[in-house]
N, C-alpha and C. Protein backbone atom coordinates (compact mmCIF):
# COMPACT_ATOMS: atom_id res chain seq x y z
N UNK A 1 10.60 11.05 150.47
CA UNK A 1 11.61 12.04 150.15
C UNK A 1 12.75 11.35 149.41
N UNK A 2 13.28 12.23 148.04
CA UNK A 2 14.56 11.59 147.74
C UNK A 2 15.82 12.11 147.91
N UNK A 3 16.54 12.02 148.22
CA UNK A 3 17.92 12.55 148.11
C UNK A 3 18.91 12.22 147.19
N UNK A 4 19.39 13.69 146.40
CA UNK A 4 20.83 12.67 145.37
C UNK A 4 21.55 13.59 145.43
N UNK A 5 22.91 13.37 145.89
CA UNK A 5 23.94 13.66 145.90
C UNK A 5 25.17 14.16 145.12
N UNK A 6 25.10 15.49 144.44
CA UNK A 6 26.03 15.29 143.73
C UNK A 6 27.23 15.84 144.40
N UNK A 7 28.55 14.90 144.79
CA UNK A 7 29.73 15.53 145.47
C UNK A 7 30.72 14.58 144.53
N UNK A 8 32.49 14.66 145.31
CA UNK A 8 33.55 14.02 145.10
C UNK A 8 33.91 13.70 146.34
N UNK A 9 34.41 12.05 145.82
CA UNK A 9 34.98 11.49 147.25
C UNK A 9 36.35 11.57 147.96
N UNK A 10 36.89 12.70 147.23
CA UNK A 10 38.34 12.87 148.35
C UNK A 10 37.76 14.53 148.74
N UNK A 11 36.37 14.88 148.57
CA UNK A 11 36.54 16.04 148.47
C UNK A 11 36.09 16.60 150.00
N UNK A 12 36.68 17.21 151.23
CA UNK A 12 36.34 17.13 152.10
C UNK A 12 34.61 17.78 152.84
N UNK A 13 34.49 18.51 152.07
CA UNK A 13 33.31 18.68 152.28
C UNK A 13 32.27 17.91 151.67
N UNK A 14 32.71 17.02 150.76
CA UNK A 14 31.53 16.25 150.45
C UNK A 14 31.20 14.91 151.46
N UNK A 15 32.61 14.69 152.32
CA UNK A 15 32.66 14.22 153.00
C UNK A 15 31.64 14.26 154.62
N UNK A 16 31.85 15.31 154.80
CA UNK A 16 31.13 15.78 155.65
C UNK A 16 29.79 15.84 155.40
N UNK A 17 28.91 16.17 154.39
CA UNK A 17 28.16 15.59 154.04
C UNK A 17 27.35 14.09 154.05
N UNK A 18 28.03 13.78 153.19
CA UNK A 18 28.23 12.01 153.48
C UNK A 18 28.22 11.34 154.96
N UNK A 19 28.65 11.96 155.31
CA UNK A 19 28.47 11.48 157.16
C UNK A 19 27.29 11.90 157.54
N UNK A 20 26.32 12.62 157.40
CA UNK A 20 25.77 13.65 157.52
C UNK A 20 24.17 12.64 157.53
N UNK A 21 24.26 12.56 156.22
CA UNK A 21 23.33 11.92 155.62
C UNK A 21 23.15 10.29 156.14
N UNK A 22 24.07 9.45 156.31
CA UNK A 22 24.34 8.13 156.59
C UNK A 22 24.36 8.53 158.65
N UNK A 23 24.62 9.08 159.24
CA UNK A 23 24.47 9.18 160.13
C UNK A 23 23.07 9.07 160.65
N UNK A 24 22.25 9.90 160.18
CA UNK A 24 20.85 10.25 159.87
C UNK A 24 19.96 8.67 159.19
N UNK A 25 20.70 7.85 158.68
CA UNK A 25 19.93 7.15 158.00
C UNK A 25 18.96 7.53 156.54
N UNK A 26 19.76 8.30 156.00
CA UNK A 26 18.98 8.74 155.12
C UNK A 26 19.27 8.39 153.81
N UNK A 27 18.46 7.30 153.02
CA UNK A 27 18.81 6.92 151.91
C UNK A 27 19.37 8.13 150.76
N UNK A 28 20.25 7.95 149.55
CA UNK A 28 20.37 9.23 149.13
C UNK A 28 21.01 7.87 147.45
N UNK A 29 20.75 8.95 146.53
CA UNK A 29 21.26 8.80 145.41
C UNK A 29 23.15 9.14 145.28
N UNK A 30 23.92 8.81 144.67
CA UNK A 30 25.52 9.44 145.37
C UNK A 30 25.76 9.71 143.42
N UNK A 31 25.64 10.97 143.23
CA UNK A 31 26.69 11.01 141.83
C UNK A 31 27.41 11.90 142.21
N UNK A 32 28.63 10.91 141.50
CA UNK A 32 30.01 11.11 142.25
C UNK A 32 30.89 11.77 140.67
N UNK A 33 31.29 13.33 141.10
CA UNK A 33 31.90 14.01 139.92
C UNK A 33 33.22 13.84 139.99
N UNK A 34 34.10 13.78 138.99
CA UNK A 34 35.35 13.96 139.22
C UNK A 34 36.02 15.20 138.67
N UNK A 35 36.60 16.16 139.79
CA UNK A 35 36.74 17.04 139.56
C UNK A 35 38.27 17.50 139.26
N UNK A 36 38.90 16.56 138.28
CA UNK A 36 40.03 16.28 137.76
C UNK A 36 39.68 16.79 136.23
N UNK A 37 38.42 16.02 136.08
CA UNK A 37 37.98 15.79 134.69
C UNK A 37 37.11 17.44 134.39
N UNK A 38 36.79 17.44 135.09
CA UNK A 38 36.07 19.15 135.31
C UNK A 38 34.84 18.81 135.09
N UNK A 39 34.20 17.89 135.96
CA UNK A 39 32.69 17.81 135.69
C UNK A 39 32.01 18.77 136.58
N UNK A 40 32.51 19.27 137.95
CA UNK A 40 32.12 20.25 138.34
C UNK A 40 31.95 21.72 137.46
N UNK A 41 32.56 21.60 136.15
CA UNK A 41 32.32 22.98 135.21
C UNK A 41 31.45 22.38 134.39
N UNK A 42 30.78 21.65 134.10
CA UNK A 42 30.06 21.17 132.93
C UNK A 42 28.63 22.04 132.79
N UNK A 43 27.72 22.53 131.89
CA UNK A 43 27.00 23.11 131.95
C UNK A 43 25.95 22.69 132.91
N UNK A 44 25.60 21.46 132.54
CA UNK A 44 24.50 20.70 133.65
C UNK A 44 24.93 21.24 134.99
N UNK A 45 25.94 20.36 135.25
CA UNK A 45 26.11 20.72 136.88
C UNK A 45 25.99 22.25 137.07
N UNK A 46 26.55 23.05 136.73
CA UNK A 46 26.52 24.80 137.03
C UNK A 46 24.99 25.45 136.83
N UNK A 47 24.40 24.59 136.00
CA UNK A 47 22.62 24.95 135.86
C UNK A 47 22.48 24.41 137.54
N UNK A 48 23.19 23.74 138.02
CA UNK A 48 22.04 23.37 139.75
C UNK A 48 23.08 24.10 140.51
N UNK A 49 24.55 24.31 140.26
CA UNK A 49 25.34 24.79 141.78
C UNK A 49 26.69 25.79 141.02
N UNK A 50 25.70 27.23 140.52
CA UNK A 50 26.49 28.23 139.49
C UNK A 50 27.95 28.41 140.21
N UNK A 51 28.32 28.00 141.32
CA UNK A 51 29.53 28.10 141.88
C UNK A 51 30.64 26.69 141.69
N UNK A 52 29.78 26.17 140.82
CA UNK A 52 31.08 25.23 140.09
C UNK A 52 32.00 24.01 141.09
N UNK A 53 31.52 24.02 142.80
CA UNK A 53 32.12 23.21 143.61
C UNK A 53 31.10 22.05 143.91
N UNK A 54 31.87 21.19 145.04
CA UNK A 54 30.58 20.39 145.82
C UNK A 54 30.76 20.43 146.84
N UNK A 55 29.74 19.66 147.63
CA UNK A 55 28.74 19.15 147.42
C UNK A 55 27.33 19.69 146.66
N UNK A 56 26.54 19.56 146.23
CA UNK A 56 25.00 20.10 145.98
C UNK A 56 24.01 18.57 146.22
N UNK A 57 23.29 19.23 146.84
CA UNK A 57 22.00 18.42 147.38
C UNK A 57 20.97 18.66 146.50
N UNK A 58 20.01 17.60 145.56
CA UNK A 58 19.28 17.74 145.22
C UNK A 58 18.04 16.82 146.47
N UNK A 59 16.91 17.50 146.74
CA UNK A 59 16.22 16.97 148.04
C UNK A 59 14.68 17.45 147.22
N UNK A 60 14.06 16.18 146.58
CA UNK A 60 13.04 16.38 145.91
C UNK A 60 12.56 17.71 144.75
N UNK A 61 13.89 18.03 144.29
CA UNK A 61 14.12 19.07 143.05
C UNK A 61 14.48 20.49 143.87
N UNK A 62 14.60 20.60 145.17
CA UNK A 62 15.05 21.77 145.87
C UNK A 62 16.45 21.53 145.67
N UNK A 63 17.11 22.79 145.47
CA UNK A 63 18.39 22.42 145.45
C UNK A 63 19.33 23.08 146.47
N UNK A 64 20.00 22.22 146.92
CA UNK A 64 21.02 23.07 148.29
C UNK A 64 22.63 23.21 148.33
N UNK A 65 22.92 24.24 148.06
CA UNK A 65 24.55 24.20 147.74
C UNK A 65 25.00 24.57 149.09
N UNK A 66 26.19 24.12 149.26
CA UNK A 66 27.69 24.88 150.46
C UNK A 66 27.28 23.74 151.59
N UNK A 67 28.39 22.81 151.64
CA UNK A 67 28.56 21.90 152.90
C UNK A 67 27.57 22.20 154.25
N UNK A 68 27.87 23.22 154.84
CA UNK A 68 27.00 23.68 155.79
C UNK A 68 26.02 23.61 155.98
N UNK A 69 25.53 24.50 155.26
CA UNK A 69 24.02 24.89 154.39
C UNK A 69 23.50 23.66 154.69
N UNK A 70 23.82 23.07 153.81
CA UNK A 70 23.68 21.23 153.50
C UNK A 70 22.86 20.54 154.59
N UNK A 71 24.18 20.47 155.69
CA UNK A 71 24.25 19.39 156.79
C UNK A 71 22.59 20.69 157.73
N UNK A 72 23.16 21.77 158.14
CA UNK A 72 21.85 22.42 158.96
C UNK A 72 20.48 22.09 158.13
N UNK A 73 20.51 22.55 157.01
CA UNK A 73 18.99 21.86 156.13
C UNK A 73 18.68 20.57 156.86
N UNK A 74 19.68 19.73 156.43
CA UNK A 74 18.87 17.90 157.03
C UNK A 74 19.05 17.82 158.27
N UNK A 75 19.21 18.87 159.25
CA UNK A 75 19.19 18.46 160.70
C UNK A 75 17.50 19.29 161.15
N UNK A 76 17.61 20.12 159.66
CA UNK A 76 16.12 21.14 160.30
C UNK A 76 15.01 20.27 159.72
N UNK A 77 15.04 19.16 158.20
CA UNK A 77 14.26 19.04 158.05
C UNK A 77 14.01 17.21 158.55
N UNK A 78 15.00 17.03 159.43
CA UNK A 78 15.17 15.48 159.65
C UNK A 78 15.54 15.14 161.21
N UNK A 79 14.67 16.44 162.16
CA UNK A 79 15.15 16.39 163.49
C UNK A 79 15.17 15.30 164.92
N UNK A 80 14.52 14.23 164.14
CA UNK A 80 13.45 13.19 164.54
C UNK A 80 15.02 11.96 165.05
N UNK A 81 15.96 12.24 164.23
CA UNK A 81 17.08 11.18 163.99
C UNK A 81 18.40 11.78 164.51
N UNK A 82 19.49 11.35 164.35
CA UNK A 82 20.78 12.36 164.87
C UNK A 82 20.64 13.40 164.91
N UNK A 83 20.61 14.34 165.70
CA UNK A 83 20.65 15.96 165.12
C UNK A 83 22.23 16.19 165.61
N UNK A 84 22.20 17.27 165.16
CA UNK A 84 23.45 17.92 165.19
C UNK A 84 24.28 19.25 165.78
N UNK A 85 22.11 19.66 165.37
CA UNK A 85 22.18 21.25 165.77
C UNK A 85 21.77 21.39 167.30
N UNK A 86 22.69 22.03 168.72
CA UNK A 86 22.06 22.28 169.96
C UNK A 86 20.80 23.14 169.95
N UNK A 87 19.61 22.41 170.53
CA UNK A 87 18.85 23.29 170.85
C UNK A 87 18.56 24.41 171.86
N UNK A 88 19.85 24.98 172.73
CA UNK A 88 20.23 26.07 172.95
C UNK A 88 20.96 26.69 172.64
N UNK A 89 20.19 28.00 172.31
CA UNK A 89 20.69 29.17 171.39
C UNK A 89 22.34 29.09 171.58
N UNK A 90 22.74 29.01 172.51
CA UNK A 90 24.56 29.59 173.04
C UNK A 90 25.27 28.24 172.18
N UNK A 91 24.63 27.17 172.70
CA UNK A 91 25.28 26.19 172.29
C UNK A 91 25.37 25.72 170.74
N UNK A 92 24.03 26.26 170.23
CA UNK A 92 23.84 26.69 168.44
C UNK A 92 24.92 27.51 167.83
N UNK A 93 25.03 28.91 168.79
CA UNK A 93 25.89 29.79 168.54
C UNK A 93 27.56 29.20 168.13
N UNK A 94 27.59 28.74 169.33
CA UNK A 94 28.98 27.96 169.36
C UNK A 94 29.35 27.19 167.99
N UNK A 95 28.32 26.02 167.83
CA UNK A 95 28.31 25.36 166.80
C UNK A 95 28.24 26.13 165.24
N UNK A 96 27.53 27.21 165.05
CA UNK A 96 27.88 27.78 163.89
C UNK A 96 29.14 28.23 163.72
N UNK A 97 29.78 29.07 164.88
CA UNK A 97 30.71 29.48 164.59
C UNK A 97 31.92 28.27 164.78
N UNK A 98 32.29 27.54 165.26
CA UNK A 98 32.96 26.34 164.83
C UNK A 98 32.91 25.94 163.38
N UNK A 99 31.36 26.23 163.06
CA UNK A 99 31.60 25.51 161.31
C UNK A 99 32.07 26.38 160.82
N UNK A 100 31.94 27.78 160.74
CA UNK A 100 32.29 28.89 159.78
C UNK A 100 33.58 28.98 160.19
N UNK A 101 34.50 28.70 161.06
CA UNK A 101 35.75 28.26 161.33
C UNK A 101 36.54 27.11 160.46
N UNK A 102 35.82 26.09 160.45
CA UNK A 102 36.29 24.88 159.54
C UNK A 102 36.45 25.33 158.19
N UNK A 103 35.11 25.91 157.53
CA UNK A 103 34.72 26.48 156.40
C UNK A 103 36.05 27.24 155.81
N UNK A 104 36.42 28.52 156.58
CA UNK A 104 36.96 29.55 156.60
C UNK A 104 38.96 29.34 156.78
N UNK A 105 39.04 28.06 157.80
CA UNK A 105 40.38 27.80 158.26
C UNK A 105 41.42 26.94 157.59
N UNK A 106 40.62 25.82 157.78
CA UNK A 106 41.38 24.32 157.63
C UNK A 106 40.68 23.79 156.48
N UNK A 107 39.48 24.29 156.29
CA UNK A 107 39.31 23.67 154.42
C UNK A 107 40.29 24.45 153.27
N UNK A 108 39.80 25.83 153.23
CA UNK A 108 40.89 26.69 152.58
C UNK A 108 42.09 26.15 152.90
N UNK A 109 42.59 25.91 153.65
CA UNK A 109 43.66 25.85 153.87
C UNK A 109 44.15 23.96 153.11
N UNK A 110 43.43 23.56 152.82
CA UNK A 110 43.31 22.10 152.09
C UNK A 110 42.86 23.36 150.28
N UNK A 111 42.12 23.44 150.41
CA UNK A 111 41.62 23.84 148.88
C UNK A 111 42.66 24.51 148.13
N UNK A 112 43.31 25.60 148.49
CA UNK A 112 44.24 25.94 147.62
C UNK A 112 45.38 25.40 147.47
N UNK A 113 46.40 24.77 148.21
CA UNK A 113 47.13 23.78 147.67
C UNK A 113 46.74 22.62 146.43
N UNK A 114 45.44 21.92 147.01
CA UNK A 114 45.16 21.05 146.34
C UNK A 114 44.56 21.31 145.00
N UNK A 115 44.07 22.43 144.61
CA UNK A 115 43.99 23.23 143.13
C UNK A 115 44.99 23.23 142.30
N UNK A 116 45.70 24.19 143.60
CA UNK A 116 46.93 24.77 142.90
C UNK A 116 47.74 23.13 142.25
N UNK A 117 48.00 22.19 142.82
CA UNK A 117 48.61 21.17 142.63
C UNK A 117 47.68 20.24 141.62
N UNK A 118 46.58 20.33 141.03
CA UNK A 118 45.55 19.69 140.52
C UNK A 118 45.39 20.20 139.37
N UNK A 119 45.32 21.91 139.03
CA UNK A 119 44.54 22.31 138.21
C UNK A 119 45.58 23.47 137.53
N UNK A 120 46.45 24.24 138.49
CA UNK A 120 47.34 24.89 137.94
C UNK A 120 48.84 24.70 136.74
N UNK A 121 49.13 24.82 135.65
CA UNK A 121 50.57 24.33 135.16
C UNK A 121 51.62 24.94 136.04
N UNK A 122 52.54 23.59 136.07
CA UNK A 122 53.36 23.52 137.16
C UNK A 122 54.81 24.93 136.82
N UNK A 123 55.38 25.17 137.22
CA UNK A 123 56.25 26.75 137.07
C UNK A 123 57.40 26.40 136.61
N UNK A 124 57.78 27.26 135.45
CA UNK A 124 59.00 26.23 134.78
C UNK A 124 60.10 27.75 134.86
N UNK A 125 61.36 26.58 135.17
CA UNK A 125 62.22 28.04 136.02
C UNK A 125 63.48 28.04 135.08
């Protein structure tokens, strides 16, 4: 199996990822975009992850977008090593909704500042 990585390294979900994978022991390819430069808009990249962010997992030409997504894929297809996911239902339960919490709370809550401060012209008064 190969794994290649396309994320950014301050980017927190690619982060999570990255743990993800190295936790697991799982060799992986790392191309690393900078999304200053807008390689996340480049045609290539948006041909594999039309939503223009990262992380995206390429995992033997399957392609897997959204942090989450991500990390549950390599715990379903790599269960043998760290897992992540409880194998009771309640305790699964729990754990999704914790991520869709992170997802939903405290990343947003990182993402739009850090746009806004990155990508927006600054307000001239």
């Amino acid at each position: 199996m190969s794994f290649k990585l396309y994320n950014a390294p301050q980017s927190t979900c690619s982060q999570r990822v990255r743990f993800v994978l190295n936790a697991k022991e799982l060799a992986f390819e790392e191309v690393k975009l900078d999304l200053l430069a807008g390689d996340q808009l480049r045609p290539d990249y948006l041909a594999l992850n039309p939503n223009g962010v990262v992380p995206t997992l390429d995992h033997d030409g399957a392609i897997v977008i959204d942090s989450s997504v991500i990390i549950e894929y390599l715990d379903e297809i790599e269960p043998g090593r760290v897992n992540f996911t409880p194998s009771d239902p309640v305790r699964r339960a729990a754990m999704r909704a914790l991520m869709r919490f992170i997802d939903e709370m405290p990343a947003a809550a990182v993402r739009v500042p850090t746009f806004n401060s990155r990508f927006c012209p600054a307000s001239r008064q």
